[in-house]
PDB file of N, CA and C in Angstrom:
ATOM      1  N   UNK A   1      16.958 169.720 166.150  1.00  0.00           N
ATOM      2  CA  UNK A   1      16.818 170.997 166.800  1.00  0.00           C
ATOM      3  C   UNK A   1      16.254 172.040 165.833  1.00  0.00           C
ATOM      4  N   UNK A   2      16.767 171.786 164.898  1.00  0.00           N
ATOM      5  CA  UNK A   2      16.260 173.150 163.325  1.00  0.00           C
ATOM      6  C   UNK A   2      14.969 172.796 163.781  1.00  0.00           C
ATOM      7  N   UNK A   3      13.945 171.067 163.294  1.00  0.00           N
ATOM      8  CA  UNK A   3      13.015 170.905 163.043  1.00  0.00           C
ATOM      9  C   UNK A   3      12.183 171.775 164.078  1.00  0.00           C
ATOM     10  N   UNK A   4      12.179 171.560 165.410  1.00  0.00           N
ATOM     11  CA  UNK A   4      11.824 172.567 166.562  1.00  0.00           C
ATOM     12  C   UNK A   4      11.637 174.029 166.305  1.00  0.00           C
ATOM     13  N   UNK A   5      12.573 174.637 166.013  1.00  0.00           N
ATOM     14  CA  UNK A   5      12.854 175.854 165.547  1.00  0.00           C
ATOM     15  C   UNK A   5      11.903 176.164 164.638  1.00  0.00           C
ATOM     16  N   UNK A   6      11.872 175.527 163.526  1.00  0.00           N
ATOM     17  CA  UNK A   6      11.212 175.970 162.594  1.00  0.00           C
ATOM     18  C   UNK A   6       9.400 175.662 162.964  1.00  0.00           C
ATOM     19  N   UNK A   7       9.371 174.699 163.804  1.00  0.00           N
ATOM     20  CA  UNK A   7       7.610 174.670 164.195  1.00  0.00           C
ATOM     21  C   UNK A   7       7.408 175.321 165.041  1.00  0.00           C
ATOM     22  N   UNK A   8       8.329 176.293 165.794  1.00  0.00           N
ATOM     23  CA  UNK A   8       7.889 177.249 166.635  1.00  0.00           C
ATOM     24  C   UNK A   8       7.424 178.454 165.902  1.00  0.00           C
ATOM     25  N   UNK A   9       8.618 178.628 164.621  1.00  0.00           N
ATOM     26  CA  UNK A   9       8.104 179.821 164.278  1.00  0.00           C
ATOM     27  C   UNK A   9       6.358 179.760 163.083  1.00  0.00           C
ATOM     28  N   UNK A  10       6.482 178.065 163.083  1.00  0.00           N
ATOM     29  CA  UNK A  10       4.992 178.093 161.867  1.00  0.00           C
ATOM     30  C   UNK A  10       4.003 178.426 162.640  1.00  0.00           C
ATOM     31  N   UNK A  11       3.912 178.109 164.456  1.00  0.00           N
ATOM     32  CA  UNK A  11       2.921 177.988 165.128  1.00  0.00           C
ATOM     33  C   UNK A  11       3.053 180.104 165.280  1.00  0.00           C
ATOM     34  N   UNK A  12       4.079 180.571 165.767  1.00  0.00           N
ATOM     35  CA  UNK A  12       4.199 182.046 166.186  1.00  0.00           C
ATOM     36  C   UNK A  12       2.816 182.660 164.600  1.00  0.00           C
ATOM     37  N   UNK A  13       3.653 181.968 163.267  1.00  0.00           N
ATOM     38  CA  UNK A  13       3.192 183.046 161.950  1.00  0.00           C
ATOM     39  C   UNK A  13       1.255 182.952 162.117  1.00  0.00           C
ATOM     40  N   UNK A  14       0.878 181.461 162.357  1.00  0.00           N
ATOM     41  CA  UNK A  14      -0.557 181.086 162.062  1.00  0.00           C
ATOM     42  C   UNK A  14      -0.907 181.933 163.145  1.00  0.00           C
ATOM     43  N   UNK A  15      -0.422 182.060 164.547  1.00  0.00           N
ATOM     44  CA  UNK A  15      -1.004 182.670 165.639  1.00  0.00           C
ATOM     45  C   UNK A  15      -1.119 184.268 165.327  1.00  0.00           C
ATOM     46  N   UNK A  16      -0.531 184.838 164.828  1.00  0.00           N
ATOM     47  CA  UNK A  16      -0.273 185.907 164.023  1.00  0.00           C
ATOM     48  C   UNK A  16      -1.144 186.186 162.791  1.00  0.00           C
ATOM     49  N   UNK A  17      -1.492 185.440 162.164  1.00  0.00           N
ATOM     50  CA  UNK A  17      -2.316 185.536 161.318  1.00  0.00           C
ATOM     51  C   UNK A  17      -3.984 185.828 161.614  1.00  0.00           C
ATOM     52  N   UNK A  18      -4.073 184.683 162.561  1.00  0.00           N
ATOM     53  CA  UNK A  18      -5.412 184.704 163.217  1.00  0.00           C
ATOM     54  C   UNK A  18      -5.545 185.978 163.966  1.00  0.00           C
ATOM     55  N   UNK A  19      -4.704 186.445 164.472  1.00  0.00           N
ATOM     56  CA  UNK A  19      -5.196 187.825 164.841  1.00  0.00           C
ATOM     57  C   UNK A  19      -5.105 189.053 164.223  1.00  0.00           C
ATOM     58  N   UNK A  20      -4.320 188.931 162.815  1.00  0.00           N
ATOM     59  CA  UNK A  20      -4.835 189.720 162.212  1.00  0.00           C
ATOM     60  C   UNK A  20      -6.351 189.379 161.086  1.00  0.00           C
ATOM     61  N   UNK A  21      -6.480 188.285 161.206  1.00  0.00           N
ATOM     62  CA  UNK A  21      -7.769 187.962 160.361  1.00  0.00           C
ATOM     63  C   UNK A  21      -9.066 188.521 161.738  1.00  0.00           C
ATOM     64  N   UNK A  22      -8.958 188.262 163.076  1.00  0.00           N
ATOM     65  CA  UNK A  22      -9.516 188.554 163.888  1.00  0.00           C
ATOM     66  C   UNK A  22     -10.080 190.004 163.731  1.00  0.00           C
ATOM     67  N   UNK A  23      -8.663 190.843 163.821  1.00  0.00           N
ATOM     68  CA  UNK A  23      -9.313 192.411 163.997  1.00  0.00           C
ATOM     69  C   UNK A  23      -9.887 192.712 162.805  1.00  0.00           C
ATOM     70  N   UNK A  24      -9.271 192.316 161.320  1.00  0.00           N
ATOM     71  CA  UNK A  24     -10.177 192.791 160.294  1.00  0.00           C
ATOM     72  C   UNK A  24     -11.597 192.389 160.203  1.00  0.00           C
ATOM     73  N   UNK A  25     -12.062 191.349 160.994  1.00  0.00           N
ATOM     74  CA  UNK A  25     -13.087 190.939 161.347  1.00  0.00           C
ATOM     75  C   UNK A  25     -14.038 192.022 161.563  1.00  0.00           C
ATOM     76  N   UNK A  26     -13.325 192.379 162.885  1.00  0.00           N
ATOM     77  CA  UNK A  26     -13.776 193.437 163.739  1.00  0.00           C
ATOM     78  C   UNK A  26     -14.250 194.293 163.528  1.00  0.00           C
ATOM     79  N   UNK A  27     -12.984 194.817 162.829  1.00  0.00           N
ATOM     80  CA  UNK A  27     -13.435 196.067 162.062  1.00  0.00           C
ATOM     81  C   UNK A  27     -14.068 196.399 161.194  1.00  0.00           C
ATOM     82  N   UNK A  28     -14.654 195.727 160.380  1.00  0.00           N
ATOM     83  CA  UNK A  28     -15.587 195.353 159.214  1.00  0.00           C
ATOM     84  C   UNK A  28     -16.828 195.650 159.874  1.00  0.00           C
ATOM     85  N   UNK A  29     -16.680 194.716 161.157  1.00  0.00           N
ATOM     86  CA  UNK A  29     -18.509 194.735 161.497  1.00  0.00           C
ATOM     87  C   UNK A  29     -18.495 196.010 162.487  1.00  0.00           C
ATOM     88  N   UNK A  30     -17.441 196.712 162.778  1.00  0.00           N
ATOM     89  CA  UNK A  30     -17.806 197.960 163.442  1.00  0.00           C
ATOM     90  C   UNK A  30     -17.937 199.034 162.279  1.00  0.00           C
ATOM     91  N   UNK A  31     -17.382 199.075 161.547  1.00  0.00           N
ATOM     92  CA  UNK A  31     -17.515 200.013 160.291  1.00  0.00           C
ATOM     93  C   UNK A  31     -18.851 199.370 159.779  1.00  0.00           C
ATOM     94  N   UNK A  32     -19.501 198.542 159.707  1.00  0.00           N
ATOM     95  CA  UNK A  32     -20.536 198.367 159.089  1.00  0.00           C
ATOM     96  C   UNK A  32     -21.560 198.225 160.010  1.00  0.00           C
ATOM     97  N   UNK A  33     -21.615 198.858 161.272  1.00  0.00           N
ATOM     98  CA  UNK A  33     -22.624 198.741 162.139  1.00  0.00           C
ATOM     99  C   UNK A  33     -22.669 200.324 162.426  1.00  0.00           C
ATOM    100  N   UNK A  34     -21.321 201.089 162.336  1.00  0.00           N
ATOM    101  CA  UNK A  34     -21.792 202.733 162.079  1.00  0.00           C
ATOM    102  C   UNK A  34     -22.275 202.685 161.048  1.00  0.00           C
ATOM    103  N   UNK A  35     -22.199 202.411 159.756  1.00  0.00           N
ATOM    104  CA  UNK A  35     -22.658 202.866 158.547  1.00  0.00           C
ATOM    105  C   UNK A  35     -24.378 202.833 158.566  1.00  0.00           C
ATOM    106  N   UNK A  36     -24.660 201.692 159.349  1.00  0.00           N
ATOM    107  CA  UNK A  36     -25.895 201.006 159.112  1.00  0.00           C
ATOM    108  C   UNK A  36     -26.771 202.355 160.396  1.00  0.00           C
ATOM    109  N   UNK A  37     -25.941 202.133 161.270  1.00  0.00           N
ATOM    110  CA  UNK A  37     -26.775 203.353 162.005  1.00  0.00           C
ATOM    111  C   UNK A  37     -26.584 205.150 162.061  1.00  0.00           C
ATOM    112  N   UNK A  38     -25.712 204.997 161.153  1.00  0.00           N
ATOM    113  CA  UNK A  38     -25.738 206.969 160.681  1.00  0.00           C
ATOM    114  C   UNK A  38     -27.271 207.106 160.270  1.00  0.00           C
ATOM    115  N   UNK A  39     -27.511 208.059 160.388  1.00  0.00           N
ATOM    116  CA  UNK A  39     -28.921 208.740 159.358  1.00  0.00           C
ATOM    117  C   UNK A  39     -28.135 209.365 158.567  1.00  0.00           C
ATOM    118  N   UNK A  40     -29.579 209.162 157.610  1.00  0.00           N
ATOM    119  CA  UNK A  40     -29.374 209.512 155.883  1.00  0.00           C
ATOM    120  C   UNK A  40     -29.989 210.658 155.847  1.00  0.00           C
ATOM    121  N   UNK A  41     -29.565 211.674 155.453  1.00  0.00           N
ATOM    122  CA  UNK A  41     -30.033 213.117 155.368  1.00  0.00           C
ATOM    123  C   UNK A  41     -30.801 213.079 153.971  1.00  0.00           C
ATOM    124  N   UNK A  42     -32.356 213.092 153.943  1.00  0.00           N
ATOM    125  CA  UNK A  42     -33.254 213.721 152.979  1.00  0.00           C
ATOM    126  C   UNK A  42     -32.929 214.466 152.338  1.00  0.00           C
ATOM    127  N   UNK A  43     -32.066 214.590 151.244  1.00  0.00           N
ATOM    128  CA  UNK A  43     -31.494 215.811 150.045  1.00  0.00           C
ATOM    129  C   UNK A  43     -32.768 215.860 149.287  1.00  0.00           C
ATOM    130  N   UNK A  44     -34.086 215.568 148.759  1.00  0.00           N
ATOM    131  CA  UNK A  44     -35.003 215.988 148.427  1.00  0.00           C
ATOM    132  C   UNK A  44     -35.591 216.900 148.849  1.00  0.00           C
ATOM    133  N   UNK A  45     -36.065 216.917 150.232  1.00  0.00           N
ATOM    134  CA  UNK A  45     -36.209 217.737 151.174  1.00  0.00           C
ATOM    135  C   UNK A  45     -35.882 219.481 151.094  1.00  0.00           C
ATOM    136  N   UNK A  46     -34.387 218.654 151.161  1.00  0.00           N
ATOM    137  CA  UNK A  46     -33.271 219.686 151.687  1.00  0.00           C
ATOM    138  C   UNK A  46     -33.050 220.814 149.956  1.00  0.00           C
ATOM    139  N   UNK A  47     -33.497 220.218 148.401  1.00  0.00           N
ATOM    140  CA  UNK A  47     -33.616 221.240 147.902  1.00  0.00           C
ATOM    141  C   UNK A  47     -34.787 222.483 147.684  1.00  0.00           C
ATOM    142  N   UNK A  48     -34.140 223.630 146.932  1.00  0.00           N
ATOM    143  CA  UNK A  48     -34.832 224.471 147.168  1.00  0.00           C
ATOM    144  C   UNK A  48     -35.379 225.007 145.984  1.00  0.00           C
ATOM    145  N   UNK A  49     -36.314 225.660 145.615  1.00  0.00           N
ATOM    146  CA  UNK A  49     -36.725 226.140 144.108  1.00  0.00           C
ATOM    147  C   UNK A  49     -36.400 227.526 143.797  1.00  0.00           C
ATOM    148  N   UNK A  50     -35.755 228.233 144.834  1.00  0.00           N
ATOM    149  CA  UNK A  50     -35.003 229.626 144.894  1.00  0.00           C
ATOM    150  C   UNK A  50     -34.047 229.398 144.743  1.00  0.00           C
ATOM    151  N   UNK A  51     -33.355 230.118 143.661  1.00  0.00           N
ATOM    152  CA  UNK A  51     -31.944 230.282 143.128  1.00  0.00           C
ATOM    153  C   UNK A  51     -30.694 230.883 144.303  1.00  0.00           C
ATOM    154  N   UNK A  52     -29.994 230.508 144.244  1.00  0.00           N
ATOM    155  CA  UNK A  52     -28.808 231.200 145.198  1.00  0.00           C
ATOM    156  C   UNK A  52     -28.182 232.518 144.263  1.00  0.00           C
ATOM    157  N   UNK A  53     -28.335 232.933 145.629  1.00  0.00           N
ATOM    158  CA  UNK A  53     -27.954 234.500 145.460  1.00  0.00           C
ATOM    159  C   UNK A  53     -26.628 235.144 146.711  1.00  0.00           C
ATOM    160  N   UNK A  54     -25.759 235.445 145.296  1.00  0.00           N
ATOM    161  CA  UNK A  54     -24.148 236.027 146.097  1.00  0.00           C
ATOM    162  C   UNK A  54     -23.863 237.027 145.260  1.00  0.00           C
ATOM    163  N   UNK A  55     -24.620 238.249 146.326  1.00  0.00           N
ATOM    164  CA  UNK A  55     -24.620 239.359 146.036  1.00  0.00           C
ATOM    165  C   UNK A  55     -25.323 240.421 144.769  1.00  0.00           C
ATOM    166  N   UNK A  56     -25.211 240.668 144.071  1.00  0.00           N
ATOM    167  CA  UNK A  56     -25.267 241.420 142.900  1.00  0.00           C
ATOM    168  C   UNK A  56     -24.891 241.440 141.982  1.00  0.00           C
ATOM    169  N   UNK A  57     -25.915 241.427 140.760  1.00  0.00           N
ATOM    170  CA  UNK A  57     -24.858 241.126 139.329  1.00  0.00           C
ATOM    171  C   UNK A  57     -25.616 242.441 138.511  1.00  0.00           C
ATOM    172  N   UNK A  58     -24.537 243.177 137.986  1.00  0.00           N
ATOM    173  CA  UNK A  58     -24.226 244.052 137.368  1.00  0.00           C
ATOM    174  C   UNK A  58     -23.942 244.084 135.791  1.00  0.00           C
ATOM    175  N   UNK A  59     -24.732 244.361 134.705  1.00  0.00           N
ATOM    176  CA  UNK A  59     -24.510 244.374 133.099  1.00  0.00           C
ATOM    177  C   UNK A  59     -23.800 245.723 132.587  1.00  0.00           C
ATOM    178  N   UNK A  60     -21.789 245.785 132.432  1.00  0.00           N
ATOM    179  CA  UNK A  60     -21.500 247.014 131.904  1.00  0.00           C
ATOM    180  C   UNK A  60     -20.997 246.577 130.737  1.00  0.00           C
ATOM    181  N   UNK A  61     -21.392 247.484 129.486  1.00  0.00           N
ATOM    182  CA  UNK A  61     -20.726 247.793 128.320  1.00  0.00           C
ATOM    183  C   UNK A  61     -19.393 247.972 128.162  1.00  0.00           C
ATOM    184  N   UNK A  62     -18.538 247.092 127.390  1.00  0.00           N
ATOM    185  CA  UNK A  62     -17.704 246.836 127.224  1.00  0.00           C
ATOM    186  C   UNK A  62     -17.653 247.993 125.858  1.00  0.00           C
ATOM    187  N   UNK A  63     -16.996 249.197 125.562  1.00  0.00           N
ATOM    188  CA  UNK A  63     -16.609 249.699 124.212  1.00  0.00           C
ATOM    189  C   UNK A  63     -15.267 248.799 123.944  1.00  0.00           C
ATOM    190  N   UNK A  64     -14.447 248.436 124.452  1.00  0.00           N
ATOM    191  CA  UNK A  64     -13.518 247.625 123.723  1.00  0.00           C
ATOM    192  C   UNK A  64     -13.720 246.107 123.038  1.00  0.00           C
ATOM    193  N   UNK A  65     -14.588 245.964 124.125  1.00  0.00           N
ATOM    194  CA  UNK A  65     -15.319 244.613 123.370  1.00  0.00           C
ATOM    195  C   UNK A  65     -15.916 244.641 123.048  1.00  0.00           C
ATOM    196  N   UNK A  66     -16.654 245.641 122.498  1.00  0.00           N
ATOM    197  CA  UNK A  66     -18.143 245.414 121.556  1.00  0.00           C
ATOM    198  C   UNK A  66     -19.134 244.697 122.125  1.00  0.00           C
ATOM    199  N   UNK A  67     -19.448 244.535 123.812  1.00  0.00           N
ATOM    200  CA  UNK A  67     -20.120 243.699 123.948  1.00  0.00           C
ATOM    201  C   UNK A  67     -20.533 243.955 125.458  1.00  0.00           C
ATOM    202  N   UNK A  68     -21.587 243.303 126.201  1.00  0.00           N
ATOM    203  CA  UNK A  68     -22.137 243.678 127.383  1.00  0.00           C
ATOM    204  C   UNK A  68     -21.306 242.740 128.482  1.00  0.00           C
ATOM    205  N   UNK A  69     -21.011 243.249 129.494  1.00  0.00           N
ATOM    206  CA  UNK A  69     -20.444 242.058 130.368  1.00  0.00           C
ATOM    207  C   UNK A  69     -21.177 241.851 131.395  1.00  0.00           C
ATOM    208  N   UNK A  70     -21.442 240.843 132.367  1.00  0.00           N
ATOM    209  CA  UNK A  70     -22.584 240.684 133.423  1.00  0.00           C
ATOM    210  C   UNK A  70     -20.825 240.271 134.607  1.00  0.00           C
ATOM    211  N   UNK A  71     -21.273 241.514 135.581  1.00  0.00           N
ATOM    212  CA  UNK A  71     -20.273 241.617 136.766  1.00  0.00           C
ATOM    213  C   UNK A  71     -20.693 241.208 137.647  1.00  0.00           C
ATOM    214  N   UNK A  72     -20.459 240.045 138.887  1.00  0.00           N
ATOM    215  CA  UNK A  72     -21.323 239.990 139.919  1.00  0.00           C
ATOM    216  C   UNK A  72     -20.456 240.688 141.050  1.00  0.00           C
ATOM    217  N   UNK A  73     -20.838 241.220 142.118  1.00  0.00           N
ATOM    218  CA  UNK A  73     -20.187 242.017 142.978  1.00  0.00           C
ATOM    219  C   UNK A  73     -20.830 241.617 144.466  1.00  0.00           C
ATOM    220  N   UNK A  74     -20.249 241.316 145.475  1.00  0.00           N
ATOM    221  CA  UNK A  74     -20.629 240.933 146.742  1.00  0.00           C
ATOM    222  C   UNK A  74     -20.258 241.763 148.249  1.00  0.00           C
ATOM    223  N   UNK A  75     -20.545 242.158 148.355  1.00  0.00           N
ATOM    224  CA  UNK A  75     -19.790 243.145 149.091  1.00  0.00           C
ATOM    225  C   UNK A  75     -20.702 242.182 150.732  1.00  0.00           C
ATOM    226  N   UNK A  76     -19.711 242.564 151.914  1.00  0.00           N
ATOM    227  CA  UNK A  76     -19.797 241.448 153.376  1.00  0.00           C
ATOM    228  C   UNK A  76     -21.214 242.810 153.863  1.00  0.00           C
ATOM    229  N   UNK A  77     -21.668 242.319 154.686  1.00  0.00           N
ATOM    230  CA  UNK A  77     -22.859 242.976 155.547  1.00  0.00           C
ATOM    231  C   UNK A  77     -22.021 243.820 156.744  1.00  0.00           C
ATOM    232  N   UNK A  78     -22.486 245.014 156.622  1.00  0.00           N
ATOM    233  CA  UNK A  78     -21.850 245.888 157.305  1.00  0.00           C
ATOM    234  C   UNK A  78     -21.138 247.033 156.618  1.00  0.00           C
ATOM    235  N   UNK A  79     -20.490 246.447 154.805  1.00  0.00           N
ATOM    236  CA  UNK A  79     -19.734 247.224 154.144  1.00  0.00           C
ATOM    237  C   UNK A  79     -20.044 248.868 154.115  1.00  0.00           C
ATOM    238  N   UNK A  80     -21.537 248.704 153.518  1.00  0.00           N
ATOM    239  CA  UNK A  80     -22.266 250.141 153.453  1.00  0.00           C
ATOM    240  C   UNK A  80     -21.943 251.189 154.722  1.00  0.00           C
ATOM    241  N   UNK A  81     -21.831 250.751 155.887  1.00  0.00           N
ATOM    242  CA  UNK A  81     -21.531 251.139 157.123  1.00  0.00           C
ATOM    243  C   UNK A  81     -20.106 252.598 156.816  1.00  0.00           C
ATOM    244  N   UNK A  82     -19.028 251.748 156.117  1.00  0.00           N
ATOM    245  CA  UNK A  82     -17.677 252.173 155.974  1.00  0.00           C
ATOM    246  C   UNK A  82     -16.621 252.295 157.340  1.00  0.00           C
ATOM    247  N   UNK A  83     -16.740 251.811 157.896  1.00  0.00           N
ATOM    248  CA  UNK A  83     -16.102 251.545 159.623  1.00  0.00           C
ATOM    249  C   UNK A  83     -15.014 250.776 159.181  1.00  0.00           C
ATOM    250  N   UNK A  84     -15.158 249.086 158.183  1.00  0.00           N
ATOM    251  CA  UNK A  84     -14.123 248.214 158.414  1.00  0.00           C
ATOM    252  C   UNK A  84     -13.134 248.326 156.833  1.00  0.00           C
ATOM    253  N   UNK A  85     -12.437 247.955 156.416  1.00  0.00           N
ATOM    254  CA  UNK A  85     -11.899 248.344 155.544  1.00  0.00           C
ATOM    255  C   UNK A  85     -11.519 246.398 154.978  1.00  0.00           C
ATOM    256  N   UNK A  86     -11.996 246.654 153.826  1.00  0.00           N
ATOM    257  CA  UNK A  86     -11.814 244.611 153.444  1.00  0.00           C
ATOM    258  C   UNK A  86     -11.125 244.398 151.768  1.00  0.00           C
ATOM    259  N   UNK A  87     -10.555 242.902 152.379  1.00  0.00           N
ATOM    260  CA  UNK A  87      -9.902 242.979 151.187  1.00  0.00           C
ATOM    261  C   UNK A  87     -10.538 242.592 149.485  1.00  0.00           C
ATOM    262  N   UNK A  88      -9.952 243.364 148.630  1.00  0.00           N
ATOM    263  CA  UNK A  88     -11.022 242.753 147.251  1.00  0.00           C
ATOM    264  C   UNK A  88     -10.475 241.439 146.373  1.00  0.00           C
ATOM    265  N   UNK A  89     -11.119 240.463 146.095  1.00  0.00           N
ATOM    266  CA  UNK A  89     -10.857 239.666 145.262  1.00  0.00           C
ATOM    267  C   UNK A  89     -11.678 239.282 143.797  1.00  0.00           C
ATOM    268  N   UNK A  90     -10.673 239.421 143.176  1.00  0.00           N
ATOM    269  CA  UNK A  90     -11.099 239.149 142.056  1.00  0.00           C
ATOM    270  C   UNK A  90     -11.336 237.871 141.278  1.00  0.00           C
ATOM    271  N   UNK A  91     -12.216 237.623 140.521  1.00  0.00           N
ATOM    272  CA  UNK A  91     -12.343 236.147 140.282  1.00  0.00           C
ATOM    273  C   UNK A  91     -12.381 236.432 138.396  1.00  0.00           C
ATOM    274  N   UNK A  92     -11.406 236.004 137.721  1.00  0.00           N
ATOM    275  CA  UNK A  92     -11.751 236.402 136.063  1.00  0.00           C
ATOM    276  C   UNK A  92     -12.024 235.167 135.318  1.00  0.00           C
ATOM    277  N   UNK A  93     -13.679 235.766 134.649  1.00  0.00           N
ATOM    278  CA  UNK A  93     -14.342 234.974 134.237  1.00  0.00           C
ATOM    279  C   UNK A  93     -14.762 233.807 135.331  1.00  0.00           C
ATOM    280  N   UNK A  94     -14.953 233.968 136.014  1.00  0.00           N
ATOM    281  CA  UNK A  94     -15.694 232.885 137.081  1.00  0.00           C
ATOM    282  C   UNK A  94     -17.113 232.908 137.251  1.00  0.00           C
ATOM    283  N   UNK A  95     -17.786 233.058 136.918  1.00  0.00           N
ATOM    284  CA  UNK A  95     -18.658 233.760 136.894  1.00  0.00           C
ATOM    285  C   UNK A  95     -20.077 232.650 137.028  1.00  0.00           C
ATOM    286  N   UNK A  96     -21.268 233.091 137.271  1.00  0.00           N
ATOM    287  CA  UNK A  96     -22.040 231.771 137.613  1.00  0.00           C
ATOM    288  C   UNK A  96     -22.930 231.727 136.500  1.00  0.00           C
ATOM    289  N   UNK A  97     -23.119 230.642 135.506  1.00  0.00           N
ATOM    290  CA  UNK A  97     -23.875 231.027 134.496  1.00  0.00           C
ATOM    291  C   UNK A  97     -25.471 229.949 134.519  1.00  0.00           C
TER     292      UNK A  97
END
């Protein structure tokens, strides 16, 4: 009776197995049949020979430091207006060099 028992459960594990060997199957060739048909976005193309520009950069004299500092400052479109009131963040030494 064990012997029974126990070839039911070898036949349940292999049957079990095969279907998980099945879906990884699957899934392999569906993940590799999107991959194959995404488009590839032209990044050659897509660069540019104009520098990026965020906002304004500003050179003030430092008398404590003996030295010039380059500030960049960005202010949102509309600011000049004075209608909305926004918050300031500061970034130290972040700066884009």
């Amino acid at each position: 009776m064990l012997d029974r028992g126990a070839g039911i459960c070898q036949t349940a594990l292999s049957f079990l197995r095969s279907c998980v060997t099945r879906s990884l199957i699957l899934i392999a060739a569906l993940l590799g049949a999107a991959c194959q048909s995404a488009p590839v976005a032209n990044v050659a193309s897509a660069v540019s020979s104009q520098p990026i520009v965020l906002g304004r950069g500003y050179d003030i004299a430092s008398a404590l430091l003996g030295e010039v500092r380059h500030v960049n400052v960005y202010l949102p479109a509309g600011y000049t207006k004075g209608e909305t009131r926004y918050p300031v963040l500061y970034l130290i030494d972040g700066g884009v060099d």
